[in-house]
C-alpha atoms as a PDB file:
ATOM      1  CA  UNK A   1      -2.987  -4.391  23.866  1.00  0.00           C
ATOM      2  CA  UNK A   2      -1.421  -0.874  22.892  1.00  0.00           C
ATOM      3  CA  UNK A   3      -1.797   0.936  19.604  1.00  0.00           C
ATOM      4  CA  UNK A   4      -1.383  -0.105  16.406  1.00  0.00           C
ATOM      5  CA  UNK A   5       1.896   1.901  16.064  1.00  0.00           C
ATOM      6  CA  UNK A   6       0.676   2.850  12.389  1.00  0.00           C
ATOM      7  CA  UNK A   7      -2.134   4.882  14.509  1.00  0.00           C
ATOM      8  CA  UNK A   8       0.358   7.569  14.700  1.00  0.00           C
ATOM      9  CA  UNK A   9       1.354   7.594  11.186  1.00  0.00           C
ATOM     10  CA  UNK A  10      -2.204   7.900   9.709  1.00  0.00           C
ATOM     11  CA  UNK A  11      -2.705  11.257  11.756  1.00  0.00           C
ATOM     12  CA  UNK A  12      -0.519  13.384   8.563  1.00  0.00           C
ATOM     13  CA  UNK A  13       2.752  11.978   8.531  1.00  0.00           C
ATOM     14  CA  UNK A  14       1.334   9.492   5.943  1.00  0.00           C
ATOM     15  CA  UNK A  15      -2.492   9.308   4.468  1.00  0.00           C
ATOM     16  CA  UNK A  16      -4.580   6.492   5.267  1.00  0.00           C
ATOM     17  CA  UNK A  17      -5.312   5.753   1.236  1.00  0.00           C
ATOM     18  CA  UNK A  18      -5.067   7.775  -1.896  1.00  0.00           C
ATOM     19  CA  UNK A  19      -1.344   7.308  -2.231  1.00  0.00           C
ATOM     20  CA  UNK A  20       0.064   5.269  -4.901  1.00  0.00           C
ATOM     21  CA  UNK A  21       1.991   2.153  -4.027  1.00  0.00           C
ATOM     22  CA  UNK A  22       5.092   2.204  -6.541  1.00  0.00           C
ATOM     23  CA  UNK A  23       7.063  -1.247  -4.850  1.00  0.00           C
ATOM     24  CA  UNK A  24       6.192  -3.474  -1.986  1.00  0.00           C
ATOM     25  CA  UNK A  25       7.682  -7.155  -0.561  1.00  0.00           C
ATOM     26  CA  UNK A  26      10.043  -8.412   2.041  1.00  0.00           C
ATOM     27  CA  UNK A  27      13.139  -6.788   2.503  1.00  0.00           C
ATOM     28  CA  UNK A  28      16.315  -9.306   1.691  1.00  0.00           C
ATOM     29  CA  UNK A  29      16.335 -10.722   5.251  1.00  0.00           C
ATOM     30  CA  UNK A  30      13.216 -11.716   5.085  1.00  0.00           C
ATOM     31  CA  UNK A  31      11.328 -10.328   8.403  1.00  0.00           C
ATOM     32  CA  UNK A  32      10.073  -7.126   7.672  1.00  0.00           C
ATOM     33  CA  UNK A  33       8.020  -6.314   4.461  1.00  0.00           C
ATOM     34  CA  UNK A  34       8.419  -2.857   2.809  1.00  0.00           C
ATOM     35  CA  UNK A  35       5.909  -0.554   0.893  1.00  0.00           C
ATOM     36  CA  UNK A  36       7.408   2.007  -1.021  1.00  0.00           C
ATOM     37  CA  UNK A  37       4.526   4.806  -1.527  1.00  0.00           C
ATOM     38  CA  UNK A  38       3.651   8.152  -3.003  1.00  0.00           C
ATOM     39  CA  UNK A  39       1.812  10.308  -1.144  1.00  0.00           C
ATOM     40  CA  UNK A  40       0.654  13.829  -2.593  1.00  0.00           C
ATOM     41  CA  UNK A  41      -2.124  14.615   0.259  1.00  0.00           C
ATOM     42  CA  UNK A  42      -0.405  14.076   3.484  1.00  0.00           C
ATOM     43  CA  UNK A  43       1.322  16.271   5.893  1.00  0.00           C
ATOM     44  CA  UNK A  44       4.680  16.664   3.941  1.00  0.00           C
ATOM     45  CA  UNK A  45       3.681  15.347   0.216  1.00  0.00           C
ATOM     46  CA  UNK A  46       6.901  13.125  -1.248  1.00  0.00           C
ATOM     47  CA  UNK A  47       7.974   9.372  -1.559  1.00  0.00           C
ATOM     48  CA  UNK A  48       8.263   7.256   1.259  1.00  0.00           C
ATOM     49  CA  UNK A  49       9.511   3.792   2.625  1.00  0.00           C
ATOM     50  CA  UNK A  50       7.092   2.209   4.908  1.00  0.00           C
ATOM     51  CA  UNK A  51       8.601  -0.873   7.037  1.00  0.00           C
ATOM     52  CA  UNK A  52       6.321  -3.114   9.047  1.00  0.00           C
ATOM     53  CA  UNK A  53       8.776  -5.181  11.365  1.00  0.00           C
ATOM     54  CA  UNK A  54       8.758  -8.865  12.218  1.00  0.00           C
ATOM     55  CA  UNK A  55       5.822  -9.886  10.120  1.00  0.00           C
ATOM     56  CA  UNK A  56       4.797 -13.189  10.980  1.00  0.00           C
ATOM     57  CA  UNK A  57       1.381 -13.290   9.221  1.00  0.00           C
ATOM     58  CA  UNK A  58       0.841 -12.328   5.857  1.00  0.00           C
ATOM     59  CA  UNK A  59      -2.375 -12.789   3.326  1.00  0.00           C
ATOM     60  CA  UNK A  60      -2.089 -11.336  -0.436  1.00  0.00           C
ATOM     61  CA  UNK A  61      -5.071 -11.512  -2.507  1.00  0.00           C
ATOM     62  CA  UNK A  62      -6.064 -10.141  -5.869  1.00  0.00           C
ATOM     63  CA  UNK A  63      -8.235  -7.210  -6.196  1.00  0.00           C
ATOM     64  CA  UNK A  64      -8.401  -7.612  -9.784  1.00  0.00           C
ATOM     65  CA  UNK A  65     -11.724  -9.040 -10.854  1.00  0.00           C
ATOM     66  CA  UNK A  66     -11.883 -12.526 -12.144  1.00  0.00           C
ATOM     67  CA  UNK A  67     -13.841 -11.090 -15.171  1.00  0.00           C
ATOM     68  CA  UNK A  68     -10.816  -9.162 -15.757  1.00  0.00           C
ATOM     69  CA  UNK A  69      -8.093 -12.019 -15.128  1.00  0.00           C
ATOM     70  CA  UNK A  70      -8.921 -14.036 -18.096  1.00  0.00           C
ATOM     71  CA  UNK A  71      -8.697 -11.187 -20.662  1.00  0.00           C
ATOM     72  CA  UNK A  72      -5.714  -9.532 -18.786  1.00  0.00           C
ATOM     73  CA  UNK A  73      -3.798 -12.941 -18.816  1.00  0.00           C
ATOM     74  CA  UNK A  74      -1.098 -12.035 -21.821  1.00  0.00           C
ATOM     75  CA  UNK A  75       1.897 -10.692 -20.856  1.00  0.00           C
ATOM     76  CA  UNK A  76       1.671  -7.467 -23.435  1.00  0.00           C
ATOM     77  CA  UNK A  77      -0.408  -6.604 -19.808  1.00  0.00           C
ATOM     78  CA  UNK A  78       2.655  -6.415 -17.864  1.00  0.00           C
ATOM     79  CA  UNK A  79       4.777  -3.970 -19.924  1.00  0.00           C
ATOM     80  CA  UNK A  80       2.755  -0.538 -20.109  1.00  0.00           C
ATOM     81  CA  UNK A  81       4.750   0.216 -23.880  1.00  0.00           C
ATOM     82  CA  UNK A  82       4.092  -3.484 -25.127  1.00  0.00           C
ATOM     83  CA  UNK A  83       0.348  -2.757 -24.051  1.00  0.00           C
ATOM     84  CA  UNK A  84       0.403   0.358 -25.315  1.00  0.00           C
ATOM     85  CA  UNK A  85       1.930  -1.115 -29.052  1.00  0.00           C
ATOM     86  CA  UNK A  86      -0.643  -4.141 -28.916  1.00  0.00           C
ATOM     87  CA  UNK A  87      -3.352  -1.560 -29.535  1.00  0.00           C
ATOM     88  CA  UNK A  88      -4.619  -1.134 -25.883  1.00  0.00           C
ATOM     89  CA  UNK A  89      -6.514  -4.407 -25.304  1.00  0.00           C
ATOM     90  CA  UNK A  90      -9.341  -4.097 -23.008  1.00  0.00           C
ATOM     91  CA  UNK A  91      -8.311  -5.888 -19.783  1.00  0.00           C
ATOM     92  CA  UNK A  92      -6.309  -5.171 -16.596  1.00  0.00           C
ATOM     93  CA  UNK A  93      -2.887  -3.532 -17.193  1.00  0.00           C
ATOM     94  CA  UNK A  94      -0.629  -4.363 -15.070  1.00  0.00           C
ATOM     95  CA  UNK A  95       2.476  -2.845 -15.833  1.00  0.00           C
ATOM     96  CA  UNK A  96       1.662   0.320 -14.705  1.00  0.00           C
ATOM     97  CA  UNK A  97       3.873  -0.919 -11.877  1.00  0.00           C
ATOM     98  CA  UNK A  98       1.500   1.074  -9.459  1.00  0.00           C
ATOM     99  CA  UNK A  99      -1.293   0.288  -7.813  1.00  0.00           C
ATOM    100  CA  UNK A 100      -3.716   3.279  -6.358  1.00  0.00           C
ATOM    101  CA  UNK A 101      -3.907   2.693  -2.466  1.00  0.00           C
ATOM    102  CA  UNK A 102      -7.661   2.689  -1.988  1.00  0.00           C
ATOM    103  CA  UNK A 103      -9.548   1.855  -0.004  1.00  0.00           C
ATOM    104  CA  UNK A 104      -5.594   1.806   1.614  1.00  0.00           C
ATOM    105  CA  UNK A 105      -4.511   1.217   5.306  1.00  0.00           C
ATOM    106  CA  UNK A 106      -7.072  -0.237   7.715  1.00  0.00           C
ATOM    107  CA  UNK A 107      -5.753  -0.386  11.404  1.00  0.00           C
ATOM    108  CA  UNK A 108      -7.621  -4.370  12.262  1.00  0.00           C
ATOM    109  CA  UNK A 109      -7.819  -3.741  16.135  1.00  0.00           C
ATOM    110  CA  UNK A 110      -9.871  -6.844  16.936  1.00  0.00           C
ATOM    111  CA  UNK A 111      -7.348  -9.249  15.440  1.00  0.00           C
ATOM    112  CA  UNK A 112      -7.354 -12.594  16.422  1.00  0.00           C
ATOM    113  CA  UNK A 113      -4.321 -13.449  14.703  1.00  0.00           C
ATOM    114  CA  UNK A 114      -2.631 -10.467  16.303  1.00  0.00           C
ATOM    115  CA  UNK A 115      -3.795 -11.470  19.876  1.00  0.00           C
ATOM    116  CA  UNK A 116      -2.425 -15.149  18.957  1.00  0.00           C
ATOM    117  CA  UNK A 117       1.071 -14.140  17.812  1.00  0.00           C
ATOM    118  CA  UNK A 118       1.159 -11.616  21.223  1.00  0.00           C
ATOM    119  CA  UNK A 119      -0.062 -14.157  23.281  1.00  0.00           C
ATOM    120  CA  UNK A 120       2.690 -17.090  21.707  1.00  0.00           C
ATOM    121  CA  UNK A 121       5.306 -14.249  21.223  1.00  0.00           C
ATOM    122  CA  UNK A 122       4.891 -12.663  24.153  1.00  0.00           C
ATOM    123  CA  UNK A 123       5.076  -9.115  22.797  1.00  0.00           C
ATOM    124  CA  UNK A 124       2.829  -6.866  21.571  1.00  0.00           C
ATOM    125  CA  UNK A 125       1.471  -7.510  17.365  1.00  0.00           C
ATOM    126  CA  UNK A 126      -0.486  -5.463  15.977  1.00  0.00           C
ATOM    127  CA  UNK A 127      -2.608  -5.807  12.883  1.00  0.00           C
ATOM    128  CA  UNK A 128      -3.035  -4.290   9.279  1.00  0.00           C
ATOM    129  CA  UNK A 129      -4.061  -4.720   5.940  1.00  0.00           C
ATOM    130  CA  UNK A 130      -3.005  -2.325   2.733  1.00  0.00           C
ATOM    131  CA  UNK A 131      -5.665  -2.401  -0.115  1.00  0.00           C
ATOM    132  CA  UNK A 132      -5.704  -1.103  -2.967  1.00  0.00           C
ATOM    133  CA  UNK A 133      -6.807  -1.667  -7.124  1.00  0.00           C
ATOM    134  CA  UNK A 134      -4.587  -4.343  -7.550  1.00  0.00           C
ATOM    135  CA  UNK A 135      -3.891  -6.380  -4.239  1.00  0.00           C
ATOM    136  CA  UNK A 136      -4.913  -6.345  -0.696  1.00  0.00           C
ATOM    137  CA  UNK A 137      -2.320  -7.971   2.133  1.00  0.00           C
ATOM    138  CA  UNK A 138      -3.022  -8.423   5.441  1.00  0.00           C
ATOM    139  CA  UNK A 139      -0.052  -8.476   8.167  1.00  0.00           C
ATOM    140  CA  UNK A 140       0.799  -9.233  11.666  1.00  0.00           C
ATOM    141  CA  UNK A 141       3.797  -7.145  12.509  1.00  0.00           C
ATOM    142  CA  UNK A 142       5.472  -5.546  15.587  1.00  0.00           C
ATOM    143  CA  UNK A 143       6.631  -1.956  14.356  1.00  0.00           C
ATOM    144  CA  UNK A 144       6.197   0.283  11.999  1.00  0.00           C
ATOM    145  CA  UNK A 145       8.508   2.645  10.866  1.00  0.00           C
ATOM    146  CA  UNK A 146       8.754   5.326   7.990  1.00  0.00           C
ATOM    147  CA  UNK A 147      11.085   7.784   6.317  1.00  0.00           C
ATOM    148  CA  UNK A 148      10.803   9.789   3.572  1.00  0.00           C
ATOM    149  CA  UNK A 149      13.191   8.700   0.615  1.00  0.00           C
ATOM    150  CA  UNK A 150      12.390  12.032  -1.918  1.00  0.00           C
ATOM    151  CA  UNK A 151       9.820  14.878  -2.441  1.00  0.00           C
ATOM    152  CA  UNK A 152       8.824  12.901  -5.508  1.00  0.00           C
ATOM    153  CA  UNK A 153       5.309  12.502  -6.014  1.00  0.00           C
ATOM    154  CA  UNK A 154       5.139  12.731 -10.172  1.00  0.00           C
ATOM    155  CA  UNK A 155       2.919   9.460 -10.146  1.00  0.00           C
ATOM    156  CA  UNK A 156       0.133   9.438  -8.120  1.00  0.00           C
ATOM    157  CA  UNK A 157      -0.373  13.532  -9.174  1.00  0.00           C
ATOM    158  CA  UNK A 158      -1.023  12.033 -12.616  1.00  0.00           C
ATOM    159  CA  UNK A 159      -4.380  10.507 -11.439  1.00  0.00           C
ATOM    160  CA  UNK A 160      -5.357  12.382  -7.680  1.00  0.00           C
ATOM    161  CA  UNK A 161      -5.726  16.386  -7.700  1.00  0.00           C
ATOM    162  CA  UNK A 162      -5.808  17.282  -3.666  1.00  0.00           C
ATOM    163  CA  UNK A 163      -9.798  19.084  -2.897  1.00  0.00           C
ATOM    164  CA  UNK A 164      -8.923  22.848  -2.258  1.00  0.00           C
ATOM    165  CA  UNK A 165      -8.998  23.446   1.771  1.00  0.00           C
ATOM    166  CA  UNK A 166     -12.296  25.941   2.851  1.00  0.00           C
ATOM    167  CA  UNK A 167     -10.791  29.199   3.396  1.00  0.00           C
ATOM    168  CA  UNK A 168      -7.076  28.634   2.242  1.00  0.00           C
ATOM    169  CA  UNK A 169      -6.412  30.578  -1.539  1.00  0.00           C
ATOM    170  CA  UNK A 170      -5.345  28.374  -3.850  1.00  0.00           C
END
């Protein structure tokens, strides 16, 4: 099988975690699913769409910790200013609308799922999963493709400062 065509991507054009993922589900057709992320530490810092074509696998599960679900379960923890106005209940606060891409993109290269789908497809799938604070999904897609949509990167410099580089003046 070739590379995972996010290999590429994950060498600066986009970081492999640390970037904030502000939006993310299937496009309106239906085939491809679509991350919209912040990125502050890669190559060319800004907002961009990430579009993993002809998913035919997909597994989302929480990353929120089922000590946490019971407490977080209102829905003042869905609206950041209705959170904020209920006193700031301990819990899980969802409606930061944001979720912190760590541990972020893992490249799955021994993929049995992937080697299925190529094998009944008869084209190359590749395999990924996207984790991070709140979620982590797993896909089996054919493509990946990425553009920047804006130099916009107000959110995820609220909570990541970038390491100074050795030898470069700050």
């Amino acid at each position: 099988m070739s590379n995972n065509p996010l290999t590429e991507l994950l060498k600066g054009a986009l970081s492999e975690y640390d970037f904030g993922v502000l939006e993310h589900g299937f496009v309106p057709h239906g085939r491809d699913y679509r991350f919209l992320i912040q990125d502050s530490l890669c190559n060319d810092p800004g907002t961009y769409e990430l579009i993993l074509t002809h998913v035919v696998d997909l597994k989302y599960e929480t990353r929120v910790g089922e000590e946490l679900w019971p407490i977080s379960w209102a829905d003042e923890f869905t609206d950041y200013a209705r959170w904020k106005a209920s006193g700031k209940p301990e819990g899980y606060v969802f409606g930061t609308d944001w979720s912190l891409g760590y541990p972020g993109i893992s490249i799955l290269l021994a993929s049995p799922e992937a080697r299925d789908w190529s094998n009944r497809l008869q084209r190359p799938m590749y395999a990924a999963s996207v984790e991070t604070d709140r979620f982590c999904i797993s896909l089996v897609f054919s493509e990946a493709r990425h553009r920047k949509v804006s130099d916009e990167v107000g959110v995820v410099r609220q909570v990541l400062i970038p390491l100074p580089t050795p030898g470069k003046a700050q």
